[in-house]
Protein backbone atom coordinates (compact mmCIF):
# COMPACT_ATOMS: atom_id res chain seq x y z
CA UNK A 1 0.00 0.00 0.00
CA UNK A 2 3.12 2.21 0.73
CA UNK A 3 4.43 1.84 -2.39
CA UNK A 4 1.28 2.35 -4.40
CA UNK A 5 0.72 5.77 -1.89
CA UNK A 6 4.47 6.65 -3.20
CA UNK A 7 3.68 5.54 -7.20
CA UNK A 8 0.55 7.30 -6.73
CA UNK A 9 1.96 10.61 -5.20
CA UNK A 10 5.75 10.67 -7.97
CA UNK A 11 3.51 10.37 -10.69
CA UNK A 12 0.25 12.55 -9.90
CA UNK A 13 3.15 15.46 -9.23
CA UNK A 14 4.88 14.43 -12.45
CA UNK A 15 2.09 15.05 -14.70
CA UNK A 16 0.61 17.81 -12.95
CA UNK A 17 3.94 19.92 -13.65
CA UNK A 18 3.84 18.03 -17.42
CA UNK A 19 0.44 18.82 -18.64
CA UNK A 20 0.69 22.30 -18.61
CA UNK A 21 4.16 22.32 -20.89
CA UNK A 22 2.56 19.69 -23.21
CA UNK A 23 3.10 19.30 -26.49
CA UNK A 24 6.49 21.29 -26.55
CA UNK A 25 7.97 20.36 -22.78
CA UNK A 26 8.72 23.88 -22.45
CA UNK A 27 8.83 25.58 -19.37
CA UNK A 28 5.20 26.40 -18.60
CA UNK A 29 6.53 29.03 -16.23
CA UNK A 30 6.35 33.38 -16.55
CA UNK A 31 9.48 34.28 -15.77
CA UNK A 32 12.80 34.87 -17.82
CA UNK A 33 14.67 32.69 -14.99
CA UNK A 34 13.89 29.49 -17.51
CA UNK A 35 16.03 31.12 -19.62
CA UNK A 36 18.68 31.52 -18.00
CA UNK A 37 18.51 27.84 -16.53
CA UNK A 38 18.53 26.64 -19.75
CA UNK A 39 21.56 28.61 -20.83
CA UNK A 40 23.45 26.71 -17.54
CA UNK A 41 22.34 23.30 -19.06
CA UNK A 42 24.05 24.67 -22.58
CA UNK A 43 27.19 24.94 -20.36
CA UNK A 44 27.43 21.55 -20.07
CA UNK A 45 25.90 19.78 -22.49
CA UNK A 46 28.22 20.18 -25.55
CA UNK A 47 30.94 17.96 -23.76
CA UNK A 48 29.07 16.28 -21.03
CA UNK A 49 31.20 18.01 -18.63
CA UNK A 50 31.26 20.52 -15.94
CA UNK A 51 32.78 23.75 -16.78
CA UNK A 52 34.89 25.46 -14.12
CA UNK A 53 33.02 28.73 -13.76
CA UNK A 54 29.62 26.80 -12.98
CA UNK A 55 28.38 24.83 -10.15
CA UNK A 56 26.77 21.60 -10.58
CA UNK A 57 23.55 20.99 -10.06
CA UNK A 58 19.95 20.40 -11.54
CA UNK A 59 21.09 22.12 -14.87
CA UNK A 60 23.83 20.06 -14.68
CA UNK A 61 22.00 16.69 -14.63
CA UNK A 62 19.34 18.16 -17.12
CA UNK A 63 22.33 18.07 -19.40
CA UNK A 64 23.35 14.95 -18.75
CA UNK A 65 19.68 13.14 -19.14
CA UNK A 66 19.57 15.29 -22.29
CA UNK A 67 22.97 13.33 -23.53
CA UNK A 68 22.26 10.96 -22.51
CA UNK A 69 18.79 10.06 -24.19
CA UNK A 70 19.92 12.29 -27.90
CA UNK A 71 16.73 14.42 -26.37
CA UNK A 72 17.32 18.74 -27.22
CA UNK A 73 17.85 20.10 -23.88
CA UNK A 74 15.22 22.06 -24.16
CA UNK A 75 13.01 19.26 -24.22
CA UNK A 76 14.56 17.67 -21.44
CA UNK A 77 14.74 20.53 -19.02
CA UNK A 78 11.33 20.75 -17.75
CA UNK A 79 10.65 17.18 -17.19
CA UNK A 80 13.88 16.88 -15.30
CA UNK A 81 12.51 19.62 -12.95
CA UNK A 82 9.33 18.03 -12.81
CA UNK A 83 10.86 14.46 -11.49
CA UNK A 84 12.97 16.31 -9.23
CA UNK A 85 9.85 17.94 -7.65
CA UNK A 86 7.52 14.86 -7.93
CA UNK A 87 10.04 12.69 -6.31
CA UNK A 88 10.76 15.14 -3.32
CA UNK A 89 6.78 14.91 -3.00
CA UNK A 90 7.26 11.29 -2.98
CA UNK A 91 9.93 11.52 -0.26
CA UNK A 92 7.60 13.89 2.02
CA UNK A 93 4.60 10.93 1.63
CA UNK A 94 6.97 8.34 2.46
CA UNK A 95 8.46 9.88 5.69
CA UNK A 96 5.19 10.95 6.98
CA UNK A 97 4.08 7.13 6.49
CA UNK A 98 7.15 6.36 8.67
CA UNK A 99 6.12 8.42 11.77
CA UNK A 100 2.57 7.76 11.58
CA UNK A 101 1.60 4.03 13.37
CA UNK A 102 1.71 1.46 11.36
CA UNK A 103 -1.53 1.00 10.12
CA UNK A 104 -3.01 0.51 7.08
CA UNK A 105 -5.51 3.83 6.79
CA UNK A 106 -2.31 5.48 7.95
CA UNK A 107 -1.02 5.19 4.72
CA UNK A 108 -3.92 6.81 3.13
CA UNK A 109 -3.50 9.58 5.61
CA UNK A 110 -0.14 9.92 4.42
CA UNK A 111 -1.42 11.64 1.46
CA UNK A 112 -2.46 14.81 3.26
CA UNK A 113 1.54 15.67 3.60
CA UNK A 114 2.30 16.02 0.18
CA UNK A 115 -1.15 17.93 -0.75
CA UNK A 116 0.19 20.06 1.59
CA UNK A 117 3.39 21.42 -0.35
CA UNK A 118 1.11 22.62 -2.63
CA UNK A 119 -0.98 25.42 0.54
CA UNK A 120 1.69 27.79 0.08
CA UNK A 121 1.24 27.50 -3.87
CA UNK A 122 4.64 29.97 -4.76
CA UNK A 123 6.72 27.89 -3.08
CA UNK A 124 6.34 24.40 -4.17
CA UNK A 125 4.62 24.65 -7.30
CA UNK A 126 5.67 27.74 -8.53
CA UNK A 127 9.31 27.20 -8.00
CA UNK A 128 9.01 25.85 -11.76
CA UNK A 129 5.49 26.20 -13.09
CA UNK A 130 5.13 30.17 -12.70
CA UNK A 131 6.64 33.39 -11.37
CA UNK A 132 10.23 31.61 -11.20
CA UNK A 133 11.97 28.76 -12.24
CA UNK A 134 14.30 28.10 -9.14
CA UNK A 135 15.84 24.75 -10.47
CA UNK A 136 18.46 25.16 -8.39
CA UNK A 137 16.29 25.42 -5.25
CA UNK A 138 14.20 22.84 -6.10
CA UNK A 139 17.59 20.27 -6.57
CA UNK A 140 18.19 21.83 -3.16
CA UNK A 141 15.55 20.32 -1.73
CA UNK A 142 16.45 16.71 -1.50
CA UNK A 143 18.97 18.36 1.67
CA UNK A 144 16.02 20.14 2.81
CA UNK A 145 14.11 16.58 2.90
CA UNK A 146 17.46 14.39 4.43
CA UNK A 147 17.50 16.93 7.59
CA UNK A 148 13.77 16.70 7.96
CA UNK A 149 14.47 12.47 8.18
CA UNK A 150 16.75 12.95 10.36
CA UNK A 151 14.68 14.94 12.42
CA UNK A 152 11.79 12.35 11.94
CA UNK A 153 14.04 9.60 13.30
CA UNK A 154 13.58 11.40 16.73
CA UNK A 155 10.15 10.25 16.87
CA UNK A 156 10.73 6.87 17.73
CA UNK A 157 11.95 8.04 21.17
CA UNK A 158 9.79 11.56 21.93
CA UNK A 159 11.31 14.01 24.40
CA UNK A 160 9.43 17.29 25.09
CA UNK A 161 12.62 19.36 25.03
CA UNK A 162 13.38 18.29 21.54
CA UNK A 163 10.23 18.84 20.41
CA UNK A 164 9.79 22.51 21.56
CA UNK A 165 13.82 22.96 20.09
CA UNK A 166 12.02 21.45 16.86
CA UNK A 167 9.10 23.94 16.91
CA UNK A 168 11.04 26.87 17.65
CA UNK A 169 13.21 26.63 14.73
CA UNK A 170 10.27 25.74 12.05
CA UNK A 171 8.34 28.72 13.57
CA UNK A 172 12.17 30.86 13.06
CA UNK A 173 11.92 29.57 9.63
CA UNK A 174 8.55 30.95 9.25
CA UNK A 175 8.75 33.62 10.53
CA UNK A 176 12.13 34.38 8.79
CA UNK A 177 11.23 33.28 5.41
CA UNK A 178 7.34 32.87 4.61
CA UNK A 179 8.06 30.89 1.29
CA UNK A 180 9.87 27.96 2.87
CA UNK A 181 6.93 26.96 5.22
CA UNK A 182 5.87 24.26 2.88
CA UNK A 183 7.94 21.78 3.57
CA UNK A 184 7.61 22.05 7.18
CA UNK A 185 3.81 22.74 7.02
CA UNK A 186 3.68 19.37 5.17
């Protein structure tokens, strides 16, 4: 059932980022930052190689896949993004499934977390599908999503201290920086 909830959650992100660049794959997204994303994955993709004035990174794997498959980059830019983000969704449904009990109709509960990326609707979805393209961010995330496991992995032995430490700093990050309260929302 887990791994149906996961399936279910990769692939319903996946195409929701898809459809709207269907039939070109191009960025569905309003801002000029696509451009300039797509420019980085030019960098690389000539040679396959990194160059030494640019970091790796999502644009940098975009190239790659893109090489890799004979696809144009610009084809393969936007889908790349998209797995990135529907797998990171993925990764949010199956950690919640991990610190809720082990039950069955927990797993359908699971789903909630995930839904919930998309409350703050700039952050998660629009990091690629309007007012930016932050591929770099959104690559970013999978660190975001190891420190909240490790967090999670406190749950199996509670202690109140921890948990107000815990609160304190998602309500710092917050209150610091509105558009990150997805992921710790969810």
């Amino acid at each position: 059932l887990e791994i149906a909830g996961f399936l279910l959650v990769v692939f319903g992100v996946w195409l929701y980022f898809i459809l709207p660049a269907l039939p070109t794959l191009l960025p569905p997204t309003q801002s000029s930052d696509a451009v300039r994303v797509y420019l980085q994955v030019l960098f690389s993709y000539p040679e396959g190689k990194l160059v030494s004035w640019y970091p790796a990174g999502g644009a940098f794997v975009a190239a790659m896949f893109a090489r890799w498959l004979d696809w144009a980059p610009l084809r393969i830019l936007h889908p790349t993004a998209a797995s990135f983000i529907a797998l990171s969704a993925g990764a949010v449904y199956g950690m919640t499934c991990t610190i809720l009990p082990r039950q069955h109709f927990s797993k359908i509960v699971a789903l909630i977390a995930p839904a919930l990326l998309f409350v703050p609707w700039s952050y998660f979805a629009g990091t690629i599908n309007w007012e930016q393209y932050f591929f770099a961010q959104v690559f970013a995330q999978y660190f975001i999503l190891a420190a909240l496991w490790y967090i999670a992995s406190y749950t199996e032995q509670p202690r109140w201290v921890f948990a107000v430490l815990i609160g304190a700093a998602l309500l710092g990050v917050v209150a610091a920086y509105p558009i990150f309260v997805a992921l710790p929302f969810a």
